[in-house]
Protein backbone atom coordinates (compact mmCIF):
# COMPACT_ATOMS: atom_id res chain seq x y z
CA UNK A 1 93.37 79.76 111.06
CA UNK A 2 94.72 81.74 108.21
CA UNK A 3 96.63 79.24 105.42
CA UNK A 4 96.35 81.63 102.49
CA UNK A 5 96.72 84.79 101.23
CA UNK A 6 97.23 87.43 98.53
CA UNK A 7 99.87 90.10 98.43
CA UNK A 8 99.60 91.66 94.54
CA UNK A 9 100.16 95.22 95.43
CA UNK A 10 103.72 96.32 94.53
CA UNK A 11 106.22 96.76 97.39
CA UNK A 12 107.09 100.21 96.56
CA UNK A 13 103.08 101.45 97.04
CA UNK A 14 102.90 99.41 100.63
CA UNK A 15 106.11 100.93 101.89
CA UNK A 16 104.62 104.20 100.73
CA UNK A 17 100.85 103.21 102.35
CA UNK A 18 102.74 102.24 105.68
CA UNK A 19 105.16 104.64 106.51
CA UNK A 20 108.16 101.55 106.04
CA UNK A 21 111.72 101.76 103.87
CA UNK A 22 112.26 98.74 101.76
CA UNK A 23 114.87 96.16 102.34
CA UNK A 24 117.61 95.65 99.74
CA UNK A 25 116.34 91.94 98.36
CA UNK A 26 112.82 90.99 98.53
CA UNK A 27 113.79 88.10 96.55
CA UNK A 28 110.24 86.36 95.23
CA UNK A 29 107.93 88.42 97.80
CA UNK A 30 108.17 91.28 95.58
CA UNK A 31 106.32 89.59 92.60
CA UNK A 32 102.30 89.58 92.38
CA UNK A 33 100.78 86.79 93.73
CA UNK A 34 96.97 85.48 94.36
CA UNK A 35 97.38 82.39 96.16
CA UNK A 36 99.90 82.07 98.58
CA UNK A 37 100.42 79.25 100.83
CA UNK A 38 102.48 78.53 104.22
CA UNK A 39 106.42 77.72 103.30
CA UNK A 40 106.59 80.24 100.33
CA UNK A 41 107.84 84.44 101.04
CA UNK A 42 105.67 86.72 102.37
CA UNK A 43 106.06 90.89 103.20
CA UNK A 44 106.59 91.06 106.64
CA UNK A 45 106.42 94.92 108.66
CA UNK A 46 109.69 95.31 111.26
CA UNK A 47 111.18 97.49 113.13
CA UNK A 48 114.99 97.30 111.72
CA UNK A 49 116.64 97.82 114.80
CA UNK A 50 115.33 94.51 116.34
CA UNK A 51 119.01 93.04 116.19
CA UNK A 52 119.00 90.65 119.24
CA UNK A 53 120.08 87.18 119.46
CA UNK A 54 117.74 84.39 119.60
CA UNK A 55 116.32 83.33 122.79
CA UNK A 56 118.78 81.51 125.00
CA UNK A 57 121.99 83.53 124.09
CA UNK A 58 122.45 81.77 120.79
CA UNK A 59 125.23 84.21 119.44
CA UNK A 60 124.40 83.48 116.08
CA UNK A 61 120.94 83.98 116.03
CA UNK A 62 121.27 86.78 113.37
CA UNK A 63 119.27 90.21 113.26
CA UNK A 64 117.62 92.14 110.83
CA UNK A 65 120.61 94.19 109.54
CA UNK A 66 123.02 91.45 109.60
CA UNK A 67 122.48 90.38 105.49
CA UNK A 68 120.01 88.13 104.04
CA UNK A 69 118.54 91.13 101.78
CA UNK A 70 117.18 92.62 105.11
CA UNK A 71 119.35 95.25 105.37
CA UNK A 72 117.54 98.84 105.88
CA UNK A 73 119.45 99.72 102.59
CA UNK A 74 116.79 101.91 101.63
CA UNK A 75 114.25 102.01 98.48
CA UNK A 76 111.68 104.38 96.15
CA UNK A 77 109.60 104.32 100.02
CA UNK A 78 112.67 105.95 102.20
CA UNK A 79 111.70 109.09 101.42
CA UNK A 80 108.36 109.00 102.95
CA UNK A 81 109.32 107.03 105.61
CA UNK A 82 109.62 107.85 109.53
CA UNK A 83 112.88 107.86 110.67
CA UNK A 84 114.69 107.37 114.14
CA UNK A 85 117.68 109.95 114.93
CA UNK A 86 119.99 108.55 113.16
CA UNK A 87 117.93 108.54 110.05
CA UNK A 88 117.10 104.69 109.53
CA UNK A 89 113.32 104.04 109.30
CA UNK A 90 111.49 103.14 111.90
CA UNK A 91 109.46 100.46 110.16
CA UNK A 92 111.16 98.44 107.34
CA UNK A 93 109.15 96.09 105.13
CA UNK A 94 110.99 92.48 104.25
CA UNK A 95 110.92 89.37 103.27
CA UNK A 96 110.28 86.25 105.00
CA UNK A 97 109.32 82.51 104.83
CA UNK A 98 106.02 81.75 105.88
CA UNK A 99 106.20 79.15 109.03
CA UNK A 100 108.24 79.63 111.93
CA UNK A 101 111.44 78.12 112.47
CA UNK A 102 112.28 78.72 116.45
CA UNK A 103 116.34 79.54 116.86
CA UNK A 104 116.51 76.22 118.83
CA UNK A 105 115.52 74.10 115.57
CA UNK A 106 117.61 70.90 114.58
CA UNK A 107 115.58 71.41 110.40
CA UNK A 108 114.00 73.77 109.16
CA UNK A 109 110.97 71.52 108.52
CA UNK A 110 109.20 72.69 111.85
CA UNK A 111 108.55 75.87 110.40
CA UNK A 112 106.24 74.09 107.85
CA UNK A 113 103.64 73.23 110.34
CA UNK A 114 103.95 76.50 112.43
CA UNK A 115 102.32 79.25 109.80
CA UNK A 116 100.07 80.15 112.98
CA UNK A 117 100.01 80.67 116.41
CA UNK A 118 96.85 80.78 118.34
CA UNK A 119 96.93 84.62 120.36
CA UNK A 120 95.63 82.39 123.40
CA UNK A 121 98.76 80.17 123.94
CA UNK A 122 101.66 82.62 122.86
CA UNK A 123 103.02 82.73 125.93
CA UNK A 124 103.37 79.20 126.30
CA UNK A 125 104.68 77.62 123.43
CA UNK A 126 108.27 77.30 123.46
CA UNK A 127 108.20 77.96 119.94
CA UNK A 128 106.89 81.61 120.29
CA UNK A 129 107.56 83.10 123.80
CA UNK A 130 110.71 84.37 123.26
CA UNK A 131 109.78 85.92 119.76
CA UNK A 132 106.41 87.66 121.35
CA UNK A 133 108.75 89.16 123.47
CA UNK A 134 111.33 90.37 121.40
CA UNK A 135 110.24 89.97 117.79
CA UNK A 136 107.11 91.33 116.71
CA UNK A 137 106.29 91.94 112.96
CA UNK A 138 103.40 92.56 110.92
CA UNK A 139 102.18 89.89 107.78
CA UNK A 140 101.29 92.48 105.27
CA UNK A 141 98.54 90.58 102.54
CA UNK A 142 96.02 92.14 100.39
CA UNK A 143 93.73 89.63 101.37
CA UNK A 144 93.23 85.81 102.32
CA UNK A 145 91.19 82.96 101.91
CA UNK A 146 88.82 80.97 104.11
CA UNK A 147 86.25 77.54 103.42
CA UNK A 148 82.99 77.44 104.31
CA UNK A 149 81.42 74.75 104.78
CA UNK A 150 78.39 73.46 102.89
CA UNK A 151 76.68 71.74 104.83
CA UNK A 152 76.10 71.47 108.77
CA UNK A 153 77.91 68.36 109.04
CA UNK A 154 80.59 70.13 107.65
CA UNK A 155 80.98 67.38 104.90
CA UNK A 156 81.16 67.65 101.33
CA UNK A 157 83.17 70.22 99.30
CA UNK A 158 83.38 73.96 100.60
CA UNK A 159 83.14 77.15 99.76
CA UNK A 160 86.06 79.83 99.31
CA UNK A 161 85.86 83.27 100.43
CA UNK A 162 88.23 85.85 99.54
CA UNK A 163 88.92 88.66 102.64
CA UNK A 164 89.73 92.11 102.51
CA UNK A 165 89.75 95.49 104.59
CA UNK A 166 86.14 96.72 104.02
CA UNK A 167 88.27 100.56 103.85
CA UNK A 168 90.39 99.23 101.16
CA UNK A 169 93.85 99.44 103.26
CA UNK A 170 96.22 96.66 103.37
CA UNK A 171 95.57 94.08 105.76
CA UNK A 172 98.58 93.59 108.57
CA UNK A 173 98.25 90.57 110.38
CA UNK A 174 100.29 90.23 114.29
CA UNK A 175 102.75 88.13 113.29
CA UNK A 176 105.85 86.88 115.06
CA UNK A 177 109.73 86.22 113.56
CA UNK A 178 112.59 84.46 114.08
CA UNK A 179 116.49 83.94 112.51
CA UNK A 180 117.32 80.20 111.90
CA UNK A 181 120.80 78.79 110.73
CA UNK A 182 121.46 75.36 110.21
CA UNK A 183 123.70 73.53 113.21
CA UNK A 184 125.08 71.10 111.36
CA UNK A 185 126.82 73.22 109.40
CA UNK A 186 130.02 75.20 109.72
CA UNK A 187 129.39 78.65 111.84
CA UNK A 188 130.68 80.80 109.10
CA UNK A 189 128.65 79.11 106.44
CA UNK A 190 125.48 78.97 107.98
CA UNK A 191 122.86 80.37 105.81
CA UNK A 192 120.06 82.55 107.50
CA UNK A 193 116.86 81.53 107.24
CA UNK A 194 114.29 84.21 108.57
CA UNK A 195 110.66 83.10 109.23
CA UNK A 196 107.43 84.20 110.15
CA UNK A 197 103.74 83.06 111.89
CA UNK A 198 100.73 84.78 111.24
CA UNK A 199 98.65 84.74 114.76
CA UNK A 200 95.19 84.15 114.84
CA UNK A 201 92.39 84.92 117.59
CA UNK A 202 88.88 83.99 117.76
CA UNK A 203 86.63 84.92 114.44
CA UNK A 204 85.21 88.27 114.64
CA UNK A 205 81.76 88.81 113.26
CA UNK A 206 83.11 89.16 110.00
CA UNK A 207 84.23 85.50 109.95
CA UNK A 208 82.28 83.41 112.74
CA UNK A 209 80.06 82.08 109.92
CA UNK A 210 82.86 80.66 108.02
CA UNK A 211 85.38 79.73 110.05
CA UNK A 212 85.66 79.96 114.05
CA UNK A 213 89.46 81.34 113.94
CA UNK A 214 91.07 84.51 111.98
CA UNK A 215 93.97 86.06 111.64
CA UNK A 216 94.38 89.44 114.39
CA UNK A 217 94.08 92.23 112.23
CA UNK A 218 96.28 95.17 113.55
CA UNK A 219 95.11 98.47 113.12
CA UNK A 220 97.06 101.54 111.82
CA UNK A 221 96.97 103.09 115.50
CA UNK A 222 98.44 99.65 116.92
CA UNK A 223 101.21 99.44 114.66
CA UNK A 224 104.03 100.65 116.43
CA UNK A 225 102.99 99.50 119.53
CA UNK A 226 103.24 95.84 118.03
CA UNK A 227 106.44 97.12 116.91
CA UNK A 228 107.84 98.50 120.00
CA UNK A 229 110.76 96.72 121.78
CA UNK A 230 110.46 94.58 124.49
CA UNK A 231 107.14 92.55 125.83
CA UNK A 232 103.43 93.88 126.00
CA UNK A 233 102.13 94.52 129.37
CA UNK A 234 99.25 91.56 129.36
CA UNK A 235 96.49 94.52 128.74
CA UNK A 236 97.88 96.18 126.09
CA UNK A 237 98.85 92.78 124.12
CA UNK A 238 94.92 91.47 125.01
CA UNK A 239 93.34 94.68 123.69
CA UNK A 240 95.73 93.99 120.11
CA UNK A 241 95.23 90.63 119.91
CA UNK A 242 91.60 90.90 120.13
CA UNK A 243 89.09 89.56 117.24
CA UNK A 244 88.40 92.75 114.82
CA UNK A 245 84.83 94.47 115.33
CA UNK A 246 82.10 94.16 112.92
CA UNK A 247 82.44 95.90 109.81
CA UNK A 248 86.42 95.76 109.77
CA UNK A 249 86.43 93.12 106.70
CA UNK A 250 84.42 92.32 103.74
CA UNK A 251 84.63 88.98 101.62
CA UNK A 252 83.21 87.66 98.91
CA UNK A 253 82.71 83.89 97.00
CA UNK A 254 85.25 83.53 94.83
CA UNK A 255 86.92 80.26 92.29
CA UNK A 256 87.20 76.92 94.18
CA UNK A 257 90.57 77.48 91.72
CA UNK A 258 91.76 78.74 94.89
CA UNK A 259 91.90 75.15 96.14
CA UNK A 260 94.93 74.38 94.67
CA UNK A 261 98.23 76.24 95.45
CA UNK A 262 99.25 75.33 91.74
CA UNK A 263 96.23 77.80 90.51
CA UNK A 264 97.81 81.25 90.51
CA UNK A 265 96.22 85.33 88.71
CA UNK A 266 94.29 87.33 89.47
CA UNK A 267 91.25 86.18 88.49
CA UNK A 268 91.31 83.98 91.72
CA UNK A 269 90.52 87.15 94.08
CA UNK A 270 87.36 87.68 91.48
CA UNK A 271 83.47 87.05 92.69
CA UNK A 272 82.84 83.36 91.36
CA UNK A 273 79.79 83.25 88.54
């Protein structure tokens, strides 16, 4: 599973590092932070044109240019940025709320138990299929966290690890997004609520000896094809989804600070003494 991560590096230098324009309010995502958990913003990667409706027809399901700060209303990254023909950027970095809330929600308080979604069963949760299909995005984190246990038994307090791309790069993590507004309120009113899931695969070697699950790492190559529009033929989304290959991530011990969600700097991501 992935439940925590770190995204300290400023917005403007990941836009730049990935190719993406910025979208007009980042709100809290854009501040530093060393310990973030499921409910709170995250930096998601998009493509900006993914303006459908959610699944079902719901006419109101919202899209990525339709307010809510993410609006492709550009940013210090635009100029570096890959654009389409009629000069938007193809990849647009934004802010969302970490944990899922599917279009079809009655509360919002789904999304708090939905921060993952295991790459095996994608295609048959109700709360995922029609986002795998239609709205892709990429978790962007300069690290996360993961317990090891201490023992065999697994009892007794664990250890924290802190995670990282072994090339120094910024970690982006298949992830999966959705538009949520509230039914019980007036249509016109209805605040948007976009959300994310981070999805997780088996544990490569990197991780097996910590934790059996781990977040699918997406390679720079694989980017746009997470991107693209549309499903994944079933070979092309089992190749991306796989576990990452030896070597891909380094980790080290670090505070059991970490533990609590209240601890925050960056002193957290340092090797513990």
């Amino acid at each position: 599973m992935c439940g925590r991560i770190a995204l300290y590096t400023p917005p403007e230098r990941l836009a730049r590092r990935l190719g993406a324009g910025l979208a007009g309010d980042l709100g809290d995502a854009a501040e530093p932070r060393w310990n973030i958990p499921p409910t709170q913003t995250v930096l998601a990667l998009v493509h900006p044109k993914r303006e459908k409706a959610g699944a079902g027809g719901a006419s109101d399901g919202g899209g990525l240019s339709d307010g809510g700060g993410l609006s492709d209303g550009g940013g210090p990254s635009d100029e570096v940025a890959s654009t389409d023909e009629t000069g938007h950027p193809e990849r647009l970095l934004a802010s969302f709320r970490w944990g899922l809330i599917p279009w079809w929600a009655k509360d919002p308080s789904i999304g708090n138990k939905q921060f993952n979604a295991r790459a095996e069963t994608l295609e048959k949760r109700s709360a995922f299929r029609s986002a795998l299909a239609e709205r892709r995005c990429l978790v962007v984190a300069d690290g996360f966290y993961e317990w090891k246990a201490r023992s065999d038994s697994g009892s007794g307090p664990k250890t924290p690890l802190y995670f990282t791309r072994s090339d120094g790069e910024p970690l982006t993590f298949a992830g999966l997004w959705e538009t949520w507004r509230d039914p019980t309120q007036p249509r016109e009113t209805r605040q948007r609520i976009h959300s994310c899931t981070i999805v997780t695969t088996a544990a490569g070697p990197d991780v097996e000896a910590v934790h059996n699950r781990m977040p699918v790492v997406v390679e720079p190559g694989d980017i746009d094809t997470w991107l693209a529009s549309g499903p994944l033929d079933p070979r092309t989304l089992g190749r991306v989804l796989e576990p990452s290959p030896s070597g891909t991530l380094s980790s080290l011990v670090v505070s059991t600070r970490v533990n609590s969600v209240k601890n925050e700097g960056p002193e957290l991501v340092e090797a513990s003494r």
